[in-house]
PDB file of N, CA and C in Angstrom:
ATOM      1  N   UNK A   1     -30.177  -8.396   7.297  1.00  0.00           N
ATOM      2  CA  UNK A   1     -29.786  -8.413   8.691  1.00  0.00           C
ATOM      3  C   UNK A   1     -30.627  -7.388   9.436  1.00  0.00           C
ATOM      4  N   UNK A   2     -30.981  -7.561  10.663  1.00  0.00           N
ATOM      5  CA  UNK A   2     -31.408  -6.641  11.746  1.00  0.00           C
ATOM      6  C   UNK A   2     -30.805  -5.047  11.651  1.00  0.00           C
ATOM      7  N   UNK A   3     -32.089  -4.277  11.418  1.00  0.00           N
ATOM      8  CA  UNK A   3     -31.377  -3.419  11.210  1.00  0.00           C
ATOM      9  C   UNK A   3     -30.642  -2.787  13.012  1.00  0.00           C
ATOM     10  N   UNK A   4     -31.318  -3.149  14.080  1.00  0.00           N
ATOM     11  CA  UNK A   4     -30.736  -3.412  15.138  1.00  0.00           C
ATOM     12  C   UNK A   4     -29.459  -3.714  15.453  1.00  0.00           C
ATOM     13  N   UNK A   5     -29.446  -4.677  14.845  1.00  0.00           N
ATOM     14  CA  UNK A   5     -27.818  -5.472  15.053  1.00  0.00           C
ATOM     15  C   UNK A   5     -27.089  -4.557  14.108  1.00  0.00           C
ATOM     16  N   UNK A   6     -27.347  -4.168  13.011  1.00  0.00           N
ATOM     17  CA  UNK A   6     -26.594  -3.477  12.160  1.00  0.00           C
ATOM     18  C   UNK A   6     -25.812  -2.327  13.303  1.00  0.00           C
ATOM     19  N   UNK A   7     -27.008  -1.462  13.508  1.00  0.00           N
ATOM     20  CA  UNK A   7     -26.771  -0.252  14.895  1.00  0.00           C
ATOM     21  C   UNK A   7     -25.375  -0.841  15.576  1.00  0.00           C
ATOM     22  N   UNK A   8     -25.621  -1.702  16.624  1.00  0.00           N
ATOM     23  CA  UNK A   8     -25.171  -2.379  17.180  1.00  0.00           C
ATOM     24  C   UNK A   8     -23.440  -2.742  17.013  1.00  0.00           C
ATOM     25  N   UNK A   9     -23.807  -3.098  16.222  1.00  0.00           N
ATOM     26  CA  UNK A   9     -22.009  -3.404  15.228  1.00  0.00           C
ATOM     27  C   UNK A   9     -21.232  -2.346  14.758  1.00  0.00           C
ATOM     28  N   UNK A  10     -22.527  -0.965  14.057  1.00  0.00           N
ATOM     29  CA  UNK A  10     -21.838   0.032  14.011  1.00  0.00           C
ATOM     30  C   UNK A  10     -21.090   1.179  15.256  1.00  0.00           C
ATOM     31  N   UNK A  11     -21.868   1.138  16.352  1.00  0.00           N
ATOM     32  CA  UNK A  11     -21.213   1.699  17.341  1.00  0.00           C
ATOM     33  C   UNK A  11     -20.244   0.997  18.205  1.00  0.00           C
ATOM     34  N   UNK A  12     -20.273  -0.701  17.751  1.00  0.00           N
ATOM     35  CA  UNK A  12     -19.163  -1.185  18.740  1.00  0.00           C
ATOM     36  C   UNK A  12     -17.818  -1.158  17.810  1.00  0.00           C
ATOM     37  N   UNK A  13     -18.543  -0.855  16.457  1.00  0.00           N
ATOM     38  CA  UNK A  13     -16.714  -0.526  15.689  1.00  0.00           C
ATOM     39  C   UNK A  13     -16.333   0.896  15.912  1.00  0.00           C
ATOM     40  N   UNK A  14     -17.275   1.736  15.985  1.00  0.00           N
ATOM     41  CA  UNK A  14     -16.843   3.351  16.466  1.00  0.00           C
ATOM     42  C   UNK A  14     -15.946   3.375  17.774  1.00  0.00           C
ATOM     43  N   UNK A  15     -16.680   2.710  18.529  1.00  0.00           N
ATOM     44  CA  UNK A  15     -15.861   2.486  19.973  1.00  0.00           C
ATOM     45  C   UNK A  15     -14.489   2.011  20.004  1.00  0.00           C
ATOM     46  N   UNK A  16     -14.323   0.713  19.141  1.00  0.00           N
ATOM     47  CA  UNK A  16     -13.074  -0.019  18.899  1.00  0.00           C
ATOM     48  C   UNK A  16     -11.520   0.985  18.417  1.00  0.00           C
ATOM     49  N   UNK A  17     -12.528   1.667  17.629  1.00  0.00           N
ATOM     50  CA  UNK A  17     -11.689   2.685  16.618  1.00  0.00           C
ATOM     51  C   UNK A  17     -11.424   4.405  17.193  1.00  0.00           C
ATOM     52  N   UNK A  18     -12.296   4.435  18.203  1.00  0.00           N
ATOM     53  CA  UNK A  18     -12.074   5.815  18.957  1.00  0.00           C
ATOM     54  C   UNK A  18     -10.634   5.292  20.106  1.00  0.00           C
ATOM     55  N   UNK A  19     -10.829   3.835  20.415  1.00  0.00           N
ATOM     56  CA  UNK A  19     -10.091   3.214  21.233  1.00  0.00           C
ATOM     57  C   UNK A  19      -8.432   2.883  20.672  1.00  0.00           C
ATOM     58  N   UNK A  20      -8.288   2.507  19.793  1.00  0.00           N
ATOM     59  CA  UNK A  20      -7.397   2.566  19.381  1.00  0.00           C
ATOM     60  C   UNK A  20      -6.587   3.828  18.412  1.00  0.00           C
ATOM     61  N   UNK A  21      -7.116   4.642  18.143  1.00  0.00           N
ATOM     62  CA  UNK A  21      -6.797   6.126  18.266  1.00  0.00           C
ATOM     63  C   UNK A  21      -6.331   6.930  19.007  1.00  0.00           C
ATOM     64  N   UNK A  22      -6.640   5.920  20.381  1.00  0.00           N
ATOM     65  CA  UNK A  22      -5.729   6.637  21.971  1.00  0.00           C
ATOM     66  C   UNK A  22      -4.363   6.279  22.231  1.00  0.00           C
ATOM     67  N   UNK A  23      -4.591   5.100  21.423  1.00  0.00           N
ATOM     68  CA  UNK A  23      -3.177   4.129  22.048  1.00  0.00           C
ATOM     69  C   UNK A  23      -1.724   4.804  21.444  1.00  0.00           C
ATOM     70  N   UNK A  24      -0.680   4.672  22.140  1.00  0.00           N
ATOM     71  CA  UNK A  24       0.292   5.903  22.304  1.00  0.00           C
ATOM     72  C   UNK A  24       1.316   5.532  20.924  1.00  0.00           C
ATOM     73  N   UNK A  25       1.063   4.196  20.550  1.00  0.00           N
ATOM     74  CA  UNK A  25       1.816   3.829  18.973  1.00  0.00           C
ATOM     75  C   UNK A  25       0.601   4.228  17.832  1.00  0.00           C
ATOM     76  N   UNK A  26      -0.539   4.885  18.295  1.00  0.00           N
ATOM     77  CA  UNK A  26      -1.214   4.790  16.795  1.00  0.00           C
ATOM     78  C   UNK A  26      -0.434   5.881  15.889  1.00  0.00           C
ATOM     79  N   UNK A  27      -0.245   6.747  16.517  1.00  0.00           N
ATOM     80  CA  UNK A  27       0.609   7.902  15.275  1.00  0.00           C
ATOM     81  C   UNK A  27       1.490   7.430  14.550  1.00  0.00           C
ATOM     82  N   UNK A  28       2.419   6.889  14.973  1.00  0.00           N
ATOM     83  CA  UNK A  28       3.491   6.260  14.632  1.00  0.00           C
ATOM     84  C   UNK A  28       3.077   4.997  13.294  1.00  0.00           C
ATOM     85  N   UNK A  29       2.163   4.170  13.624  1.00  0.00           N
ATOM     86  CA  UNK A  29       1.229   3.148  12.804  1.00  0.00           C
ATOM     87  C   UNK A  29       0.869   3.733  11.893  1.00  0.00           C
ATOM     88  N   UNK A  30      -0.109   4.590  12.211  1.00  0.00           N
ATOM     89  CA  UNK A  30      -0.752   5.506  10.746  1.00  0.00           C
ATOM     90  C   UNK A  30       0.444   6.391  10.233  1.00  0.00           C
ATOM     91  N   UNK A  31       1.292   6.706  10.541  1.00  0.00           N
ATOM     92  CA  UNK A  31       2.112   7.727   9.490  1.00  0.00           C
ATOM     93  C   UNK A  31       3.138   6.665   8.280  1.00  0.00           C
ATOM     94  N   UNK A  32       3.348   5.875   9.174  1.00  0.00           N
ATOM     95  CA  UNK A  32       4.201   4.511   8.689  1.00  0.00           C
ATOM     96  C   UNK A  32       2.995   3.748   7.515  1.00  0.00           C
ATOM     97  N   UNK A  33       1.669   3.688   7.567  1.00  0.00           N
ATOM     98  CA  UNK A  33       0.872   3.260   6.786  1.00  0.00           C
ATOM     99  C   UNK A  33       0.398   3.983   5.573  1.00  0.00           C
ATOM    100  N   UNK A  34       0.286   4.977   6.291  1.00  0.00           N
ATOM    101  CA  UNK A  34       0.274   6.029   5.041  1.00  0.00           C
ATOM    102  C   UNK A  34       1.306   6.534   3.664  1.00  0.00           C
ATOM    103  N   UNK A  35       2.507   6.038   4.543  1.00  0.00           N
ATOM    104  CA  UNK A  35       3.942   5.984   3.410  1.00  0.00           C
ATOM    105  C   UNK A  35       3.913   5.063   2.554  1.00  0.00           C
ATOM    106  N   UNK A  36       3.477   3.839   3.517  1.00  0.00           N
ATOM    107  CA  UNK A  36       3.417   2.268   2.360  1.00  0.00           C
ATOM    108  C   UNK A  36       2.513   2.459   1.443  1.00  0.00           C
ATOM    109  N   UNK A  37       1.390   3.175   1.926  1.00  0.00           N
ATOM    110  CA  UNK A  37      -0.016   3.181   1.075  1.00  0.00           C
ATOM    111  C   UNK A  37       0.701   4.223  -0.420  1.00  0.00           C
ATOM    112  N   UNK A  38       0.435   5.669  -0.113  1.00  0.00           N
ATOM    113  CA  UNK A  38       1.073   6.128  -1.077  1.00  0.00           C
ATOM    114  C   UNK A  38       2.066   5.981  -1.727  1.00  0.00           C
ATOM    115  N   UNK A  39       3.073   4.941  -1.450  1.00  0.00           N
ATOM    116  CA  UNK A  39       4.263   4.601  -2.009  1.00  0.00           C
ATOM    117  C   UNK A  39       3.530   3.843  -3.085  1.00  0.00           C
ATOM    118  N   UNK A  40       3.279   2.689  -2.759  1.00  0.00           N
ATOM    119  CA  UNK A  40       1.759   1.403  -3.454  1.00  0.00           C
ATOM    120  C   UNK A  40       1.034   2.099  -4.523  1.00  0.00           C
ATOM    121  N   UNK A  41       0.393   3.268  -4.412  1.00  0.00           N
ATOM    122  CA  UNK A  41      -0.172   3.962  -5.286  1.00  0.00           C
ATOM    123  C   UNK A  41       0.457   4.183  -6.477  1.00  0.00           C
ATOM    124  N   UNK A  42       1.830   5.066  -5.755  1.00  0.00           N
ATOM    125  CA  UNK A  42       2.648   5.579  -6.673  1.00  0.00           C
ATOM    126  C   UNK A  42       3.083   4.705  -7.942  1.00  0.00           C
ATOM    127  N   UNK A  43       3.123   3.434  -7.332  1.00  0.00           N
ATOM    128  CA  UNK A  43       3.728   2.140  -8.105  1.00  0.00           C
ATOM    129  C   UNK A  43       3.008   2.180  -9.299  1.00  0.00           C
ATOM    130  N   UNK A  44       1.994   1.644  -8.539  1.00  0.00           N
ATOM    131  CA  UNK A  44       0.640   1.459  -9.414  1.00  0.00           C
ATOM    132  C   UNK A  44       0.267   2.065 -10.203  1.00  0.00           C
ATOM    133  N   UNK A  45       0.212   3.644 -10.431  1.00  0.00           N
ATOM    134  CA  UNK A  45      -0.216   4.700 -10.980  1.00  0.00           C
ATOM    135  C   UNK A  45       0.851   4.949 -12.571  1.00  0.00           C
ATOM    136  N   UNK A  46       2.502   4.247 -12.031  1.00  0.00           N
ATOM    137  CA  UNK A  46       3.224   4.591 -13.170  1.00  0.00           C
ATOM    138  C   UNK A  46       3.065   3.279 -13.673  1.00  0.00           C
ATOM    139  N   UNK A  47       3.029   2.203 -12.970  1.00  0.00           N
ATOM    140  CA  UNK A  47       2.211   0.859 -14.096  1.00  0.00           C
ATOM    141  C   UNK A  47       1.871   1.248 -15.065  1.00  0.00           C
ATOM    142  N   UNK A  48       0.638   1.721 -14.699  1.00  0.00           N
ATOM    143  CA  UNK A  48      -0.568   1.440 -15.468  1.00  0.00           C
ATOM    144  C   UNK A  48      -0.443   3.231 -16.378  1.00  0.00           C
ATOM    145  N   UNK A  49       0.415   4.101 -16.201  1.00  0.00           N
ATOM    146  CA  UNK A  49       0.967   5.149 -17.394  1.00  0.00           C
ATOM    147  C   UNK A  49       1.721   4.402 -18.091  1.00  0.00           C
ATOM    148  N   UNK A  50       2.448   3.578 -17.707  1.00  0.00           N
ATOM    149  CA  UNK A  50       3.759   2.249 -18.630  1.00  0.00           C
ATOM    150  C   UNK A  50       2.826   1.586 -19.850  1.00  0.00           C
ATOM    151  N   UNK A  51       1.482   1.791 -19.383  1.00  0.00           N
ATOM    152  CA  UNK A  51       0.772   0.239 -20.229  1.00  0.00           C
ATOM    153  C   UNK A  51       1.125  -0.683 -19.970  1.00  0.00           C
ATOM    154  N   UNK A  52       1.445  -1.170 -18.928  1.00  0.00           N
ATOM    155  CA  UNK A  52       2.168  -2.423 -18.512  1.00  0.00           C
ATOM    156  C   UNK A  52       1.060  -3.175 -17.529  1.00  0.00           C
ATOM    157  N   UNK A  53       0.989  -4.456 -17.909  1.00  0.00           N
ATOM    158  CA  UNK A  53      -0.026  -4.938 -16.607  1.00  0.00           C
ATOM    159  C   UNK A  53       1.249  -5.678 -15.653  1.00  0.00           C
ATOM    160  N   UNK A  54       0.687  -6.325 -14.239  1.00  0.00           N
ATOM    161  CA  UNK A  54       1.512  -7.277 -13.537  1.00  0.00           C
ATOM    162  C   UNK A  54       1.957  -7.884 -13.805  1.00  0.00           C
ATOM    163  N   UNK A  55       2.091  -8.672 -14.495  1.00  0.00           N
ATOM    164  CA  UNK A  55       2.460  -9.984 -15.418  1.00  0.00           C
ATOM    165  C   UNK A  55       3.680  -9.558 -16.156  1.00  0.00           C
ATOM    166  N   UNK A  56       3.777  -7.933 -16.423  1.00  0.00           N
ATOM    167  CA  UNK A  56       4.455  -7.365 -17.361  1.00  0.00           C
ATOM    168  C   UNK A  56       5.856  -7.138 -16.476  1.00  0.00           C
ATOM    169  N   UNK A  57       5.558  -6.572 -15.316  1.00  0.00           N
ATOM    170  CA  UNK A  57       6.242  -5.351 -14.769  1.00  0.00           C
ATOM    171  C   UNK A  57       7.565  -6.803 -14.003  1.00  0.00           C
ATOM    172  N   UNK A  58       6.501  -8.306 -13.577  1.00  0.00           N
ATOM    173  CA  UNK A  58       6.885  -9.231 -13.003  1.00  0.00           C
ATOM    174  C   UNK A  58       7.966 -10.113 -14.456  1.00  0.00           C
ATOM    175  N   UNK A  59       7.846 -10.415 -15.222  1.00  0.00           N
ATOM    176  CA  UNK A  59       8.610 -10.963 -16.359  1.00  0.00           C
ATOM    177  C   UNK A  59       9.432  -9.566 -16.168  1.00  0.00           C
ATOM    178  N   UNK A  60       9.698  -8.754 -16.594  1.00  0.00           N
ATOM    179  CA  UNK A  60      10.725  -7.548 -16.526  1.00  0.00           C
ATOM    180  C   UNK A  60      11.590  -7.677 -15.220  1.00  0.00           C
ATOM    181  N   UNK A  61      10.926  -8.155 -14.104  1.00  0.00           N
ATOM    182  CA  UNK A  61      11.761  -7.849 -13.023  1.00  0.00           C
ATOM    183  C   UNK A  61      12.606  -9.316 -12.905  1.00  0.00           C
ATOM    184  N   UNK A  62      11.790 -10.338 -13.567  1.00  0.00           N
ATOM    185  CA  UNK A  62      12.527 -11.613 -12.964  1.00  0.00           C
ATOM    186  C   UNK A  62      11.546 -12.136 -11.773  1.00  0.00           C
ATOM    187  N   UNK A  63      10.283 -11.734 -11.604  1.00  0.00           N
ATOM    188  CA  UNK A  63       9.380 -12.387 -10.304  1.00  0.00           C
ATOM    189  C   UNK A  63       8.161 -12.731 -10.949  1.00  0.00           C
ATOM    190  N   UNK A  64       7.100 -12.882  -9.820  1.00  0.00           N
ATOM    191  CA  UNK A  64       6.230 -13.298 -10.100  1.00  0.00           C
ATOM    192  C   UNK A  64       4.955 -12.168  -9.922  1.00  0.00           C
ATOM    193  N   UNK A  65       3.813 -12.579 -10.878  1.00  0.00           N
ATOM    194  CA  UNK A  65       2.668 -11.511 -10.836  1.00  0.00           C
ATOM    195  C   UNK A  65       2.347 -11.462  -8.995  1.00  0.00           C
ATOM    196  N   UNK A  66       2.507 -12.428  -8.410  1.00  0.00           N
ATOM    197  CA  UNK A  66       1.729 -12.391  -6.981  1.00  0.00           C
ATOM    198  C   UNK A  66       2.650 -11.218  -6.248  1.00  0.00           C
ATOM    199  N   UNK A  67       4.040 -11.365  -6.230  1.00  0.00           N
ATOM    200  CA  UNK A  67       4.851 -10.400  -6.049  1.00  0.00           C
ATOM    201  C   UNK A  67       4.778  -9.344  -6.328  1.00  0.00           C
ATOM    202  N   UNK A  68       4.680  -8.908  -7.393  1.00  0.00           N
ATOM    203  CA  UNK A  68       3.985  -7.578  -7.853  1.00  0.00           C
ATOM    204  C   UNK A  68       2.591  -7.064  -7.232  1.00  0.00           C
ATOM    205  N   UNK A  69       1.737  -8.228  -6.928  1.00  0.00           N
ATOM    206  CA  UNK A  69       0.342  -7.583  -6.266  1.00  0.00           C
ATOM    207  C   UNK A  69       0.708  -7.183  -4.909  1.00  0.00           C
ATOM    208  N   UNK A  70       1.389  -8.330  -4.111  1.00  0.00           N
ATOM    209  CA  UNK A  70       1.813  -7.708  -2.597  1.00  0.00           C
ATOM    210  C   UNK A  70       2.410  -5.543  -2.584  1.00  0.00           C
ATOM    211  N   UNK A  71       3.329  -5.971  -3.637  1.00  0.00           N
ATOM    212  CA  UNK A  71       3.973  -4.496  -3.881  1.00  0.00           C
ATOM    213  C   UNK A  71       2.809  -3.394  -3.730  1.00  0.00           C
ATOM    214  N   UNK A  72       2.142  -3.861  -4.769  1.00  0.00           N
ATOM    215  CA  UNK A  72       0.960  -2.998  -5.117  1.00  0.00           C
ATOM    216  C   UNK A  72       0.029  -2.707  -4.209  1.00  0.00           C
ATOM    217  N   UNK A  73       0.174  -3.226  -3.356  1.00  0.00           N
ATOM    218  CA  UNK A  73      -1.317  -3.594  -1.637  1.00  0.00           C
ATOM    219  C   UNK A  73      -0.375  -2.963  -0.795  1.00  0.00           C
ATOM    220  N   UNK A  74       0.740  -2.294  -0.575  1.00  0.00           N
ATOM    221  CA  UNK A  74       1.792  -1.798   0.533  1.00  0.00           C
ATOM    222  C   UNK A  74       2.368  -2.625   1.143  1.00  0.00           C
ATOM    223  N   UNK A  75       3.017  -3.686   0.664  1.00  0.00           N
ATOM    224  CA  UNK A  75       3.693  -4.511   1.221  1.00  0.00           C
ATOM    225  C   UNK A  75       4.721  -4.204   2.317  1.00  0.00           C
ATOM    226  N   UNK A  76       5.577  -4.320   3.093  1.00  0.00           N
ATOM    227  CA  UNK A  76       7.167  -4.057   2.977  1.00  0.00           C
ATOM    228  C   UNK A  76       8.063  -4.289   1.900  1.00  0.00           C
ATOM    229  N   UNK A  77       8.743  -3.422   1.664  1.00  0.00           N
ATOM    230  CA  UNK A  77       9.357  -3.684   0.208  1.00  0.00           C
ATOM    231  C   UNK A  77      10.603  -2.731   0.050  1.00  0.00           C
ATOM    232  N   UNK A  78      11.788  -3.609   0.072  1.00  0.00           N
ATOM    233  CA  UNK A  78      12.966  -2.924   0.382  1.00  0.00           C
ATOM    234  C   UNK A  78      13.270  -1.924  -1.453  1.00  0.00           C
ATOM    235  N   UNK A  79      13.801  -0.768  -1.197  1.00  0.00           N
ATOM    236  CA  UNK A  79      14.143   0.441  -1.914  1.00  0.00           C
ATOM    237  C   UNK A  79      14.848  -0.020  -2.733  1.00  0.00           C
ATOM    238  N   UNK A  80      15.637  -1.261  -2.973  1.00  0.00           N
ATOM    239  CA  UNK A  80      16.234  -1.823  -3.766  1.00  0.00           C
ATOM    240  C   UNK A  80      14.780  -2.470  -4.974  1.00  0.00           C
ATOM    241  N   UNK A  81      13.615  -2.896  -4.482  1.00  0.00           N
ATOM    242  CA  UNK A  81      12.690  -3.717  -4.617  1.00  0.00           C
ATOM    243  C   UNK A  81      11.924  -2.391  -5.414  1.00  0.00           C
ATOM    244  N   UNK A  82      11.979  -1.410  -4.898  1.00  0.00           N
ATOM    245  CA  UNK A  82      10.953  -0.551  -5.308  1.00  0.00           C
ATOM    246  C   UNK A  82      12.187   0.214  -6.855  1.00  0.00           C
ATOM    247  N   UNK A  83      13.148   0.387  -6.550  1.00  0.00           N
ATOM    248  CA  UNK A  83      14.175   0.848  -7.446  1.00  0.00           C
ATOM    249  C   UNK A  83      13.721  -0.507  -9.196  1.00  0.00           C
ATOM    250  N   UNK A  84      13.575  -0.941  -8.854  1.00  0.00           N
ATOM    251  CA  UNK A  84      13.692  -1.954  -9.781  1.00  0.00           C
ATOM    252  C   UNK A  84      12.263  -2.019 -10.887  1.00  0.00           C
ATOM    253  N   UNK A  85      11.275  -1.954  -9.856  1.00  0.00           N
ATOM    254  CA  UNK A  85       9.823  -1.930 -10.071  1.00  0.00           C
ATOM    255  C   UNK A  85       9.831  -0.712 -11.067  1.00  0.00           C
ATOM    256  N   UNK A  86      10.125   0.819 -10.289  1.00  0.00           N
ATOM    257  CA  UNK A  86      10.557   2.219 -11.271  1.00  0.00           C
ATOM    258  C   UNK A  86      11.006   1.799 -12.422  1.00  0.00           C
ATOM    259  N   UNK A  87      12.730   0.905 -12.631  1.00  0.00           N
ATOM    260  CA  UNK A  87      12.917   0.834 -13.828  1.00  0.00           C
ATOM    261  C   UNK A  87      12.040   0.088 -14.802  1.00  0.00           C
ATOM    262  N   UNK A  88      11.795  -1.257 -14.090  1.00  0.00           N
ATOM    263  CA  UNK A  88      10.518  -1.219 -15.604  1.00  0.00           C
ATOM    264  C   UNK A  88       9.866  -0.778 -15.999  1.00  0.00           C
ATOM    265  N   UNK A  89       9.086   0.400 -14.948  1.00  0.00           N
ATOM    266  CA  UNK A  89       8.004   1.237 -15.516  1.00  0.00           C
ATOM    267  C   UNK A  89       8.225   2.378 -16.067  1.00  0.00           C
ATOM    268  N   UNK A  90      10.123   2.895 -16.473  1.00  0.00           N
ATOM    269  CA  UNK A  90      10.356   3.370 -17.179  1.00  0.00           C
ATOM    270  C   UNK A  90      10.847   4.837 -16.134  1.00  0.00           C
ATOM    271  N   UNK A  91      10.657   4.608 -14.731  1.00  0.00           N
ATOM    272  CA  UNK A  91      11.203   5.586 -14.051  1.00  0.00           C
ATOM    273  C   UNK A  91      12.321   5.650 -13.112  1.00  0.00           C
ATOM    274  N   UNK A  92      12.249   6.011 -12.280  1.00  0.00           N
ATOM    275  CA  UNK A  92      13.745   6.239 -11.505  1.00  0.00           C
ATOM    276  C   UNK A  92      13.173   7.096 -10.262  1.00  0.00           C
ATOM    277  N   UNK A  93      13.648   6.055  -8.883  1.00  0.00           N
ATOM    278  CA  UNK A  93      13.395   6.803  -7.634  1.00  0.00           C
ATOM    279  C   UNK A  93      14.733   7.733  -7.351  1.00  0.00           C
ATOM    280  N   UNK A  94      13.790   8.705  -6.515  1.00  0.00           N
ATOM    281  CA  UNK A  94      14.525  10.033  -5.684  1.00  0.00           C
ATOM    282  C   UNK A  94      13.764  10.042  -4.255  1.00  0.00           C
ATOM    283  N   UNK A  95      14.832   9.756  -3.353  1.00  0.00           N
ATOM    284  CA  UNK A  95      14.404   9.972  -1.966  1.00  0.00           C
ATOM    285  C   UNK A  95      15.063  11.565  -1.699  1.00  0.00           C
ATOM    286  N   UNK A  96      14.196  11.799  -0.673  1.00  0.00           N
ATOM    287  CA  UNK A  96      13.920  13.199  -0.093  1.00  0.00           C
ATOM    288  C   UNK A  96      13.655  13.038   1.205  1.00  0.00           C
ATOM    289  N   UNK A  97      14.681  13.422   2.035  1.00  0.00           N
ATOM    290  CA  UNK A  97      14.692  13.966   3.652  1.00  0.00           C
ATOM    291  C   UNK A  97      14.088  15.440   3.764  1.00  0.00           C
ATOM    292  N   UNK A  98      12.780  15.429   3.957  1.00  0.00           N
ATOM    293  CA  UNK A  98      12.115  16.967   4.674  1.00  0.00           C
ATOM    294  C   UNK A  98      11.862  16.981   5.930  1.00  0.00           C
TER     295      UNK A  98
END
């Protein structure tokens, strides 16, 4: 590709993204994204300490591997959903109000 156009694309996504950084819900968006994200991680991280692949964690729960990938990508995913996921992987959630 042009390395022109490349330029081009890169400063009209800088712009896009300086732009929506203003907008008065982005805090709110990113802090809320950042919970799902690291929550997702968290999942993921005791998976795969379990030795357990998707397939695994999904037969244990009663669902399906695709279900388990949404989880895993930050889905929405009710605490009941995530409680369950923990027990197959051999753990147990604790929520914390700071």
């Amino acid at each position: 590709m042009n390395k022109d156009i490349l330029n081009k694309m890169k400063k009209a996504q800088e712009a896009q993204a300086k732009e929506i950084r203003q907008l008065d819900s982005y805090e709110q968006a990113s802090h809320e994204f950042n919970l799902e994200y690291t929550l997702a991680n968290e999942l993921q991280d005791a998976r795969k300490k379990a030795n357990l692949t998707q397939k695994d964690i999904a037969r244990i729960m009663g669902t399906t591997q695709s279900v388990i990938s949404r989880i895993e990508h930050g889905c929405n995913v009710s605490v009941s959903t995530i409680e369950k996921y923990a027990h197959a992987c051999g753990k147990h959630v604790e929520l914390h109000l700071i």
